[in-house]
Every structure is written in structure tokens, then in C-alpha cells.
N, C-alpha and C. Protein backbone atom coordinates (compact mmCIF):
# COMPACT_ATOMS: atom_id res chain seq x y z
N UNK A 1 227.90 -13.02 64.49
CA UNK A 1 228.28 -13.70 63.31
C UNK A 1 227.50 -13.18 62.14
N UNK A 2 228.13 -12.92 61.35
CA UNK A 2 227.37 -12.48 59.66
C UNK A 2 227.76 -14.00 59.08
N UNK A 3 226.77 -13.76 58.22
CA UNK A 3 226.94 -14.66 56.68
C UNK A 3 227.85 -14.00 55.47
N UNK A 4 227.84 -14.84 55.35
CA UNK A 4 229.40 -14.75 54.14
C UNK A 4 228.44 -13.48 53.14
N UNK A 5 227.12 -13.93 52.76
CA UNK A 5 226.05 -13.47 51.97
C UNK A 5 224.59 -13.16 52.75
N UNK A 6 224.32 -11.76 52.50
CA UNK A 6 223.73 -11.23 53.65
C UNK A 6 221.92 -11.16 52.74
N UNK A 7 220.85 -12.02 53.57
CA UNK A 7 219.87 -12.32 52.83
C UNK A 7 218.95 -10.53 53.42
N UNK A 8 217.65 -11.02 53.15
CA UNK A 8 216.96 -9.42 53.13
C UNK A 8 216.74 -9.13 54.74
N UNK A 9 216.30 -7.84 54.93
CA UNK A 9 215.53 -7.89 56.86
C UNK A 9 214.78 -8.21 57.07
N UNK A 10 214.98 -9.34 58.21
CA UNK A 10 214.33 -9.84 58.73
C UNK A 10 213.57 -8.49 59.99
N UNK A 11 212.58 -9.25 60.50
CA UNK A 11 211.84 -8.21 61.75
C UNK A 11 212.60 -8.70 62.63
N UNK A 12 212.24 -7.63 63.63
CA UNK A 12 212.93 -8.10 65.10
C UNK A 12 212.27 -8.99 66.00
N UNK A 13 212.86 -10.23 66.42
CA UNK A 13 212.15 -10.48 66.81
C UNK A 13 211.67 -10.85 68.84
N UNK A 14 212.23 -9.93 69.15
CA UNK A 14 211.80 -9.81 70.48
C UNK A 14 211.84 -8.40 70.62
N UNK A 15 211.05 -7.62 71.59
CA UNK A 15 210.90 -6.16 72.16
C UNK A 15 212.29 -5.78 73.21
N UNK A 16 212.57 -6.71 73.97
CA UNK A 16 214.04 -6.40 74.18
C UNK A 16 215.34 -5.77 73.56
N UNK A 17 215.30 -6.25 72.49
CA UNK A 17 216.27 -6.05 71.36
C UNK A 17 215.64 -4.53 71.05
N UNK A 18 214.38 -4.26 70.24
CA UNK A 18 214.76 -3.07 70.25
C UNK A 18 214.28 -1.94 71.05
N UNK A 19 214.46 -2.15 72.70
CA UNK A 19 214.88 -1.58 73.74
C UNK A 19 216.14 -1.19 73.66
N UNK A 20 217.11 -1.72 73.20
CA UNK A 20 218.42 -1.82 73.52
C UNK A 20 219.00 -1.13 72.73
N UNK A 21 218.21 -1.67 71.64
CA UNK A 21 218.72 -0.11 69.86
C UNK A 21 218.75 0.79 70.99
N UNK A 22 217.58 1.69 70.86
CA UNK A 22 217.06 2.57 71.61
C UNK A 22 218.02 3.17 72.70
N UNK A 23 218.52 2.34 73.48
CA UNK A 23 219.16 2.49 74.58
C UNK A 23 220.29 2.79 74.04
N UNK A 24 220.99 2.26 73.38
CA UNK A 24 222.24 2.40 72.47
C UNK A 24 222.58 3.40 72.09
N UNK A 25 221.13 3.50 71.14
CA UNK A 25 221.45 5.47 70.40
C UNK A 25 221.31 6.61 71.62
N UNK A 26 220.95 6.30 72.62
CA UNK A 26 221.16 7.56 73.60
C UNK A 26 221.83 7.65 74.97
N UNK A 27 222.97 6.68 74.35
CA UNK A 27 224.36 6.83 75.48
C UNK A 27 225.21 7.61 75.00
N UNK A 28 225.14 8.57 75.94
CA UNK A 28 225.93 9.88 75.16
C UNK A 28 227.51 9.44 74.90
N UNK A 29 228.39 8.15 75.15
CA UNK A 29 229.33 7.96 75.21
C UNK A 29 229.13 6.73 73.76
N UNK A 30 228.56 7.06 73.70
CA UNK A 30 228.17 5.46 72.25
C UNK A 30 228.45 4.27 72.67
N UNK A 31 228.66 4.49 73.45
CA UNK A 31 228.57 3.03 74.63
C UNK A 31 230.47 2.01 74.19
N UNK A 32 231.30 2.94 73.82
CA UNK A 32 232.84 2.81 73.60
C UNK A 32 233.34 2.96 74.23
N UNK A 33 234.50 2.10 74.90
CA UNK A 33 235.46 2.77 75.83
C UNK A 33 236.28 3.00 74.92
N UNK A 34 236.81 4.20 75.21
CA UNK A 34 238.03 5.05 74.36
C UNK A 34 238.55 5.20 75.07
N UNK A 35 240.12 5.52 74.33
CA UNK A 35 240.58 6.18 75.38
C UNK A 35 240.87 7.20 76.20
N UNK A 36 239.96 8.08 76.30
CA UNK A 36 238.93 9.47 76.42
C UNK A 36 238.74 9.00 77.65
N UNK A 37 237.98 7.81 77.67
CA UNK A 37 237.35 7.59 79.43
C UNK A 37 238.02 6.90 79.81
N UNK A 38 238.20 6.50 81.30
CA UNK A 38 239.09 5.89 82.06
C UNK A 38 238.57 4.76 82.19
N UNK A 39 239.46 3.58 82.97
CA UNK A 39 238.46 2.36 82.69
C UNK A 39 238.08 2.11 84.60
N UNK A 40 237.13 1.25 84.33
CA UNK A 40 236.57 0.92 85.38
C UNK A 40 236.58 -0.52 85.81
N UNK A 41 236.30 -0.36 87.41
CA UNK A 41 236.27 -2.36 87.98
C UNK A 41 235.22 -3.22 87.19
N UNK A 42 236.39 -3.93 86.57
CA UNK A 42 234.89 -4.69 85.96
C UNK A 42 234.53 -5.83 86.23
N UNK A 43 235.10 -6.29 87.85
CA UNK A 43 234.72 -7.99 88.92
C UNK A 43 233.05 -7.73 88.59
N UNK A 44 232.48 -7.01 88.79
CA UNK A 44 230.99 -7.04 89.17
C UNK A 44 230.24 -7.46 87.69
N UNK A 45 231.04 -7.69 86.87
CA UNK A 45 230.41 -8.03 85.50
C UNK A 45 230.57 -9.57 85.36
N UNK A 46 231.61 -10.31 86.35
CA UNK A 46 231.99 -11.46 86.60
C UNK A 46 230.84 -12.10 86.61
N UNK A 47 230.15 -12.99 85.58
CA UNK A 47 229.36 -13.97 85.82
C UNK A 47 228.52 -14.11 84.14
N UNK A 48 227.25 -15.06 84.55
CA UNK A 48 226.65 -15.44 82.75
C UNK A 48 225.58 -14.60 83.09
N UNK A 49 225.69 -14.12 81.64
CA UNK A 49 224.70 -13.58 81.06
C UNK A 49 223.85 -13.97 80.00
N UNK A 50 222.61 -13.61 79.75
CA UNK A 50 221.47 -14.28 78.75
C UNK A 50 220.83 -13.40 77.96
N UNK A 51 220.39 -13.83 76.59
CA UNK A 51 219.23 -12.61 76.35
C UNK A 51 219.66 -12.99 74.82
N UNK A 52 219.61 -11.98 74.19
CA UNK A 52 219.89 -12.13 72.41
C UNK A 52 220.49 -11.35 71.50
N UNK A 53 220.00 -10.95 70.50
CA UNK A 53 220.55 -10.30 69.80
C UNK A 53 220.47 -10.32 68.52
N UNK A 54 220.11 -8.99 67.27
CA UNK A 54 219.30 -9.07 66.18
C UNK A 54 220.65 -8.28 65.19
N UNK A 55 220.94 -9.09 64.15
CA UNK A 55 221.51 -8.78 62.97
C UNK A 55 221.41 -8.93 61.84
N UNK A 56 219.95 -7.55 61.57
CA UNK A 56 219.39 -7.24 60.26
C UNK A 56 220.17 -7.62 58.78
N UNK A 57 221.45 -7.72 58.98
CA UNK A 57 222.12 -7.60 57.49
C UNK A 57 223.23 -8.79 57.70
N UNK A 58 222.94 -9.85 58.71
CA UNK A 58 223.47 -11.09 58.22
C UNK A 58 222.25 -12.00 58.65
N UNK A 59 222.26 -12.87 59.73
CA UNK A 59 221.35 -14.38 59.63
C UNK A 59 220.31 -13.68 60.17
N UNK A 60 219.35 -12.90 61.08
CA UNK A 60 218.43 -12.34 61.67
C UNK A 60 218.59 -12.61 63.54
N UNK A 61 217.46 -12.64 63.98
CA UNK A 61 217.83 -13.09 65.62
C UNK A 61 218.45 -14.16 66.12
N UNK A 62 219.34 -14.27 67.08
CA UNK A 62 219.86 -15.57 67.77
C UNK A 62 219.73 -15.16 69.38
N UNK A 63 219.93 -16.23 70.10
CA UNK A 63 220.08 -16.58 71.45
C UNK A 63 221.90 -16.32 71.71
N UNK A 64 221.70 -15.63 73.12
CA UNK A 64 223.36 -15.86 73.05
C UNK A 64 223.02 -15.87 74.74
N UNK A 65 224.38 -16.82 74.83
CA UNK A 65 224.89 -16.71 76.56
C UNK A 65 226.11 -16.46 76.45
N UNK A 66 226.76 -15.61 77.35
CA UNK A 66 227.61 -14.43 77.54
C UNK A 66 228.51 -14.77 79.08
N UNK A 67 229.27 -15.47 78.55
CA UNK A 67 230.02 -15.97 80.32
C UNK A 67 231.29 -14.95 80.27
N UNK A 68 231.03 -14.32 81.36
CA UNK A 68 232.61 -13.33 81.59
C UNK A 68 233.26 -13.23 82.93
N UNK A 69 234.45 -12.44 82.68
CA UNK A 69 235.65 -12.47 83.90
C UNK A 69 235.57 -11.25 83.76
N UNK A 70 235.42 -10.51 84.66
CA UNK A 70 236.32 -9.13 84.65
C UNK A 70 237.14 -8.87 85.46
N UNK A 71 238.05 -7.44 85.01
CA UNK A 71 239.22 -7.38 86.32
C UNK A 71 239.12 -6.18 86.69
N UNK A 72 239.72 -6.06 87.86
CA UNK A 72 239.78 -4.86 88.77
C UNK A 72 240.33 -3.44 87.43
N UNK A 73 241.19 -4.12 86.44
CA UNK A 73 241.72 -3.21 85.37
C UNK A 73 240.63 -2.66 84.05
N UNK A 74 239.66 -2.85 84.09
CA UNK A 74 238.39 -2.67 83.11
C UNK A 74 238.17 -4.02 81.92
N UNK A 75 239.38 -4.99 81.98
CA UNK A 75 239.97 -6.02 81.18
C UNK A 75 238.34 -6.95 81.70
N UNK A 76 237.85 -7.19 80.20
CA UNK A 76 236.75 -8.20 79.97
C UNK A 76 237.63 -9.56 79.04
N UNK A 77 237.06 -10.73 79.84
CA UNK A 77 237.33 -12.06 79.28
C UNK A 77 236.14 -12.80 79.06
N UNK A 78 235.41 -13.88 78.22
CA UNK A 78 234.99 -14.44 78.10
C UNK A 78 234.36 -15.33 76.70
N UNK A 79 233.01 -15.35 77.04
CA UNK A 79 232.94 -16.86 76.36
C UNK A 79 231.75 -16.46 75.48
N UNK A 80 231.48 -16.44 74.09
CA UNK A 80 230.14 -15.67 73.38
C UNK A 80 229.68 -16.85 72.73
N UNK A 81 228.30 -17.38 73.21
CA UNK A 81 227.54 -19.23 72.68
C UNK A 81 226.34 -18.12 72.13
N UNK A 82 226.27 -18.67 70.92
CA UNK A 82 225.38 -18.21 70.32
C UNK A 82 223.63 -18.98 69.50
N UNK A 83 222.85 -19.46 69.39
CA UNK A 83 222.14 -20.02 68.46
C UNK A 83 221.21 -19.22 68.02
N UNK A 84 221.24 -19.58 66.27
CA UNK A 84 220.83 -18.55 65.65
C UNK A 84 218.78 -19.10 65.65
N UNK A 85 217.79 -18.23 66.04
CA UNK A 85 216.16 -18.64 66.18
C UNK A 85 215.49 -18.25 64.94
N UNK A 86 215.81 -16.90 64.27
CA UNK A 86 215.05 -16.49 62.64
C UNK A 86 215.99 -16.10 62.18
N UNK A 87 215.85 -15.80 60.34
CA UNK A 87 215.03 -16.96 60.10
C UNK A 87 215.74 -18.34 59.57
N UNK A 88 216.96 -18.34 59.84
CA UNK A 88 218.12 -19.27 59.35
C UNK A 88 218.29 -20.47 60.59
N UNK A 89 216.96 -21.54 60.79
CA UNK A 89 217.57 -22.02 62.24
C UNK A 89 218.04 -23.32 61.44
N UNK A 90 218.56 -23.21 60.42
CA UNK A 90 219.25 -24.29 60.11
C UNK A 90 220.89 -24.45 60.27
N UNK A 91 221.35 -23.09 61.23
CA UNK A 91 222.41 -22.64 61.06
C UNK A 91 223.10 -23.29 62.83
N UNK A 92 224.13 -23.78 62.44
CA UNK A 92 224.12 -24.46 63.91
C UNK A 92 224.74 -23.76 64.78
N UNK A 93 224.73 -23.88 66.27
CA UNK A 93 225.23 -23.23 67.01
C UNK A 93 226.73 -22.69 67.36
N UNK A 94 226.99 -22.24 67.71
CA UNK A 94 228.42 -21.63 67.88
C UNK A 94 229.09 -20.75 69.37
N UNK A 95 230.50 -20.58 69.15
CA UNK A 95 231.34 -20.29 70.43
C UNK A 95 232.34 -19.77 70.02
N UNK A 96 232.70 -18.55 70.34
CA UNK A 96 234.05 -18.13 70.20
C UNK A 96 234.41 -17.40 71.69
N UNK A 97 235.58 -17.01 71.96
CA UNK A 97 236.56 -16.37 73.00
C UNK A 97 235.80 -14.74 72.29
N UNK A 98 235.64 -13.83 73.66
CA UNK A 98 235.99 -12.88 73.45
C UNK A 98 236.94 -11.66 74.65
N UNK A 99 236.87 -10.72 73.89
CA UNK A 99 238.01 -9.80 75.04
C UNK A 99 237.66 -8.40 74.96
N UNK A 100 237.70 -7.59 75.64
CA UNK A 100 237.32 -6.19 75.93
C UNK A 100 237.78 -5.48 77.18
N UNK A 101 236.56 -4.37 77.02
CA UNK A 101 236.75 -3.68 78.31
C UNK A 101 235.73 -2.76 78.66
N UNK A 102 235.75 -2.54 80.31
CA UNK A 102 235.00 -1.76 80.66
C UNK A 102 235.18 -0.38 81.30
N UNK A 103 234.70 0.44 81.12
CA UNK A 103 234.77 2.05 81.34
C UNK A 103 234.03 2.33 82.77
N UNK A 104 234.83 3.27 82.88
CA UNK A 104 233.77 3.71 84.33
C UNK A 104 232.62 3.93 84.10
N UNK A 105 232.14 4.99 83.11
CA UNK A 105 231.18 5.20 82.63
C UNK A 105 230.14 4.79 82.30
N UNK A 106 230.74 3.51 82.35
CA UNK A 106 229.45 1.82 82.20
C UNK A 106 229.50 1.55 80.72
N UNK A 107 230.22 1.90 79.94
CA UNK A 107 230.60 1.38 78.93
C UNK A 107 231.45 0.15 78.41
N UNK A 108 230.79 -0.93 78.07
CA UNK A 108 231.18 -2.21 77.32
C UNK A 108 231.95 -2.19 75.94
N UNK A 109 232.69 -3.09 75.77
CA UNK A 109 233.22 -3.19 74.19
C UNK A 109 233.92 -4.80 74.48
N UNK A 110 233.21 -5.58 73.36
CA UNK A 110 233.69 -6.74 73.13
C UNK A 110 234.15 -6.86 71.83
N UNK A 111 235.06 -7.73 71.57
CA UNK A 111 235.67 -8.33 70.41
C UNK A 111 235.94 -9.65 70.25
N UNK A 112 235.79 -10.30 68.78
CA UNK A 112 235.88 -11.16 69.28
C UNK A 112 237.46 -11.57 69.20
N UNK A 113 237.64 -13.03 69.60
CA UNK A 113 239.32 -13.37 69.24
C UNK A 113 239.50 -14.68 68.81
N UNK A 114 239.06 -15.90 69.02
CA UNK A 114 239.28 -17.33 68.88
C UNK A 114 237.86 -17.84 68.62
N UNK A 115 237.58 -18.86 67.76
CA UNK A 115 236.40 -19.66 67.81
C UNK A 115 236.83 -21.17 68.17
N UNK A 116 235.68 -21.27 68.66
CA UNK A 116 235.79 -22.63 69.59
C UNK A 116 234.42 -23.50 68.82
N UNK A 117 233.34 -23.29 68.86
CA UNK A 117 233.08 -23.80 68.08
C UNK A 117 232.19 -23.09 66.62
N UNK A 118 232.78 -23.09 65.49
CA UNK A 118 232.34 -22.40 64.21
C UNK A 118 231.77 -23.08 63.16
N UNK A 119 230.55 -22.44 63.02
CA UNK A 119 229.71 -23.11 62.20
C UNK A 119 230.28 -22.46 61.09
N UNK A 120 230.59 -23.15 59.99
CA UNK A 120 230.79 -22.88 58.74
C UNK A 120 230.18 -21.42 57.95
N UNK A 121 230.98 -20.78 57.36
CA UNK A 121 230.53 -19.26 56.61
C UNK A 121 229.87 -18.23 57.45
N UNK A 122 230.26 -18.53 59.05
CA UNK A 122 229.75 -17.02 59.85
C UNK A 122 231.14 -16.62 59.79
N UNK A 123 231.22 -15.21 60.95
CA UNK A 123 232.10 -14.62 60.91
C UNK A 123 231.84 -14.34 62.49
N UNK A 124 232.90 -13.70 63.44
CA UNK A 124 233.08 -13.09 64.26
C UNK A 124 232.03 -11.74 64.96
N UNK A 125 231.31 -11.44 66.24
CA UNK A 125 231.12 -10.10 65.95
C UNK A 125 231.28 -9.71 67.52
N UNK A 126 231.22 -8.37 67.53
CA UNK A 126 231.70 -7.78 68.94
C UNK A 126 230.18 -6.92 69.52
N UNK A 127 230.46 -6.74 70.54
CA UNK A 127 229.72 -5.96 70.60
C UNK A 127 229.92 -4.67 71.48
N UNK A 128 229.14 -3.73 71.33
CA UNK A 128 229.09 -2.22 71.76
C UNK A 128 228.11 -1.69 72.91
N UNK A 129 227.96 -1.13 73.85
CA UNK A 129 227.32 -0.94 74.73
C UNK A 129 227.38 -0.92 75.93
N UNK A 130 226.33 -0.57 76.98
CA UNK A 130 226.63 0.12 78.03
C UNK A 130 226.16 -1.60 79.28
N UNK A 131 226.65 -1.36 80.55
CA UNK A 131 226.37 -2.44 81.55
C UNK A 131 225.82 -1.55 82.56
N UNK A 132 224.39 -2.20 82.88
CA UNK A 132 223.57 -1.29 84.06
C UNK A 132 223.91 -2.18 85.11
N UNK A 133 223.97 -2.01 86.58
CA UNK A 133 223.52 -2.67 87.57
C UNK A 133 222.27 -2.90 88.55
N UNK A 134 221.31 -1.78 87.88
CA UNK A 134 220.04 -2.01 88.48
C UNK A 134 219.61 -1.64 87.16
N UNK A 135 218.64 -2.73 86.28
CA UNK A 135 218.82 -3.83 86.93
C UNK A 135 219.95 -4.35 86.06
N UNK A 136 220.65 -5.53 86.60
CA UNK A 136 221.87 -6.25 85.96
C UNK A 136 221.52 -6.93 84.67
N UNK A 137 221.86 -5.55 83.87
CA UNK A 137 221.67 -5.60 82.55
C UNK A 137 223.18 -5.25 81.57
N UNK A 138 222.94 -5.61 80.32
CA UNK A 138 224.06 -5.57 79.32
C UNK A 138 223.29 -4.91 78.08
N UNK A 139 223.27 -4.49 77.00
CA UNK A 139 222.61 -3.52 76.53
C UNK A 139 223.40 -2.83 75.36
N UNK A 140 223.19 -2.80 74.31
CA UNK A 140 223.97 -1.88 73.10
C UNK A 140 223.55 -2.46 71.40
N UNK A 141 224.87 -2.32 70.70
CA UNK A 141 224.57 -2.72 69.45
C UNK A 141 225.86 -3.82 68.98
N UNK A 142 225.48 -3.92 67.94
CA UNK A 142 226.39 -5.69 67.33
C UNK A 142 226.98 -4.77 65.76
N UNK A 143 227.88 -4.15 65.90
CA UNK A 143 228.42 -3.52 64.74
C UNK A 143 228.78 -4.13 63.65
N UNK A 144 229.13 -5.26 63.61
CA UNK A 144 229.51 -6.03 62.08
C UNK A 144 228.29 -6.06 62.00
N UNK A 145 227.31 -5.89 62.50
CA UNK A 145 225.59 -6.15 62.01
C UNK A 145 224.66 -5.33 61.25
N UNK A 146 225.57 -4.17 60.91
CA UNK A 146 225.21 -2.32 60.57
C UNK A 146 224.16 -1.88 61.25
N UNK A 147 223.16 -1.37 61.15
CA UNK A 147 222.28 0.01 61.58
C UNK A 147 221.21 -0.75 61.52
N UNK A 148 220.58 -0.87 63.10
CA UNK A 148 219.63 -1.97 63.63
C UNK A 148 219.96 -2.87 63.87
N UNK A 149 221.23 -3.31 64.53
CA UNK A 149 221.69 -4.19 65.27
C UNK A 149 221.79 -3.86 66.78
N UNK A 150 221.23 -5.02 67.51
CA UNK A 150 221.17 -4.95 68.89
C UNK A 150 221.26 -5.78 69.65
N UNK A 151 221.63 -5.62 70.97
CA UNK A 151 221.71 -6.90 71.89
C UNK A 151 220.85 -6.43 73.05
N UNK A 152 220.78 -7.65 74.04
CA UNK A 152 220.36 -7.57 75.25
C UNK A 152 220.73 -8.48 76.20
N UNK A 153 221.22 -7.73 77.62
CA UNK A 153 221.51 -9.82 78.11
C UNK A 153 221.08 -9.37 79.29
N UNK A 154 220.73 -10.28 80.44
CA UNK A 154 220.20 -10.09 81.90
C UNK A 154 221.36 -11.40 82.51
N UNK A 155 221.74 -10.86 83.66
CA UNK A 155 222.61 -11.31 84.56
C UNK A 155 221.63 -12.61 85.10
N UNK A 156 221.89 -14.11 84.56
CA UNK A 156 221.46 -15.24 85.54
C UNK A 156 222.66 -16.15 86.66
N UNK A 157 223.94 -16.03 86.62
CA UNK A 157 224.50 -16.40 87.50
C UNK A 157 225.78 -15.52 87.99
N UNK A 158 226.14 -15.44 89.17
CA UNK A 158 227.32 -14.44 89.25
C UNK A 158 227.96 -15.71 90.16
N UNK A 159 229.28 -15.37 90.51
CA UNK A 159 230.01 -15.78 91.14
C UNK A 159 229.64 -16.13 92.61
N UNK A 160 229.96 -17.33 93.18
CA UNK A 160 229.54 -17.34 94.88
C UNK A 160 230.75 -16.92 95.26
């Protein structure tokens, strides 16, 4: 989510996040599925995910949990809960639908599509990046966020 009106940069504020820059800028695939690469099973992405995510040029860091479906077709479904921690925590929490896909290559791409619940004057954002399985990690950048935007999430529940 951006702000309608984008205040100055904030720091980052966890070392995770910019792990993940990092990680981001040196996926030789930019961490996109195109349609260049083929897509991949994406059941094994089936479950919640945790961690955060920093967007220098709208509100600064938030918390996000990341509930998804994937399908045998690379087709990502799910659920993006967000709360924003610096330096705007007056900004209330939020939920939208999102949809994507996954690449063989281990490449992620989310978008978003529906809000469910929207805090007033954010906006939508997707995200970009790669999915490890050792360890069961999620990993890239938050593009409506420009240059120093990043995420991170770690796998806490999968499917029984």
C-alpha cells in the first residue's frame, strides 16, 4: 500500500528486509514470471506466510501475513493482511485478495485484485520475487514502493 502522499525515507527497519533487497537484485530472472519461463507447481507454496516488508516512498515498514493457494498450473491465490509498524502506526490495518504466479524457476509475482479490508488513502501493491524451499522462504521487492523496496516472509503453517 502507498499513500496517496509519499512522506520522506524512512530507515529500514528490520535486517531481513534488506536481505531480501539484496536477494532481489541478484536473481538473474528479476524474480518475474514472464512469459519467457515456464510456470511451475505451485501446491508447495500452499500455506501462511509471515515476515514484512519496507516501502521507502509511501508509509515505511509494515507486518504482513501472506495466506496462499497454489496450483499444480503456477496459478497463486490468496490473502495479503498487512499492519503498517514505522513510522505511520496510526494507519490501520488492512486486507486485500491477491493473484499471481509461479515459475519453475522459483519465481513469484503477486498482484493485487480486491480489498477486503481498506484503510482509507492506501493503495494496492504486488509483489516481485523469488520462493526458496530450504529454507521456506518468500523473498523480493514491493514495486509500487520504487527502489528499496522489499519483502520477506517465512513459511509458519502449511497445509495438513
Amino acid at each position: 500500500m502507498l499513500r496517496s502522499r509519499s512522506p520522506a525515507f524512512t530507515t529500514l527497519g528490520a535486517l531481513a528486509l534488506a536481505c531480501a533487497a539484496l536477494l532481489a537484485a541478484c536473481a538473474s530472472s528479476g524474480g518475474r514470471v514472464s512469459p519467457g519461463g515456464s510456470p511451475g507447481d505451485a501446491r508447495w507454496l500452499t500455506g501462511t506466510w509471515v515476515g514484512g516488508y519496507h516501502c521507502p516512498f509511501g508509509y515505511g515498514d509494515a507486518r504482513l501475513t501472506l495466506t496462499l493457494t497454489g496450483r499444480r498450473t503456477g496459478r497463486l491465490e490468496g490473502l495479503f493482511a498487512f499492519a503498517v509498524t514505522e513510522p505511520f502506526t496510526q494507519i490501520q490495518p488492512g486486507s486485500f485478495r491477491v493473484e499471481g504466479g509461479y515459475g519453475a524457476n522459483g519465481a513469484i509475482r503477486l498482484t493485487g485484485t480486491r480489498w477486503v479490508e481498506w484503510p482509507t488513502g492506501l493503495k494496492m501493491v504486488g509483489l516481485d520475487g523469488r520462493a526458496d524451499r530450504a529454507p521456506d522462504s518468500l523473498s523480493g521487492t514491493v514495486p509500487e514502493c520504487g527502489e528499496g523496496a522489499a519483502f520477506f516472509l517465512e513459511r509458519v503453517a502449511a497445509p495438513e
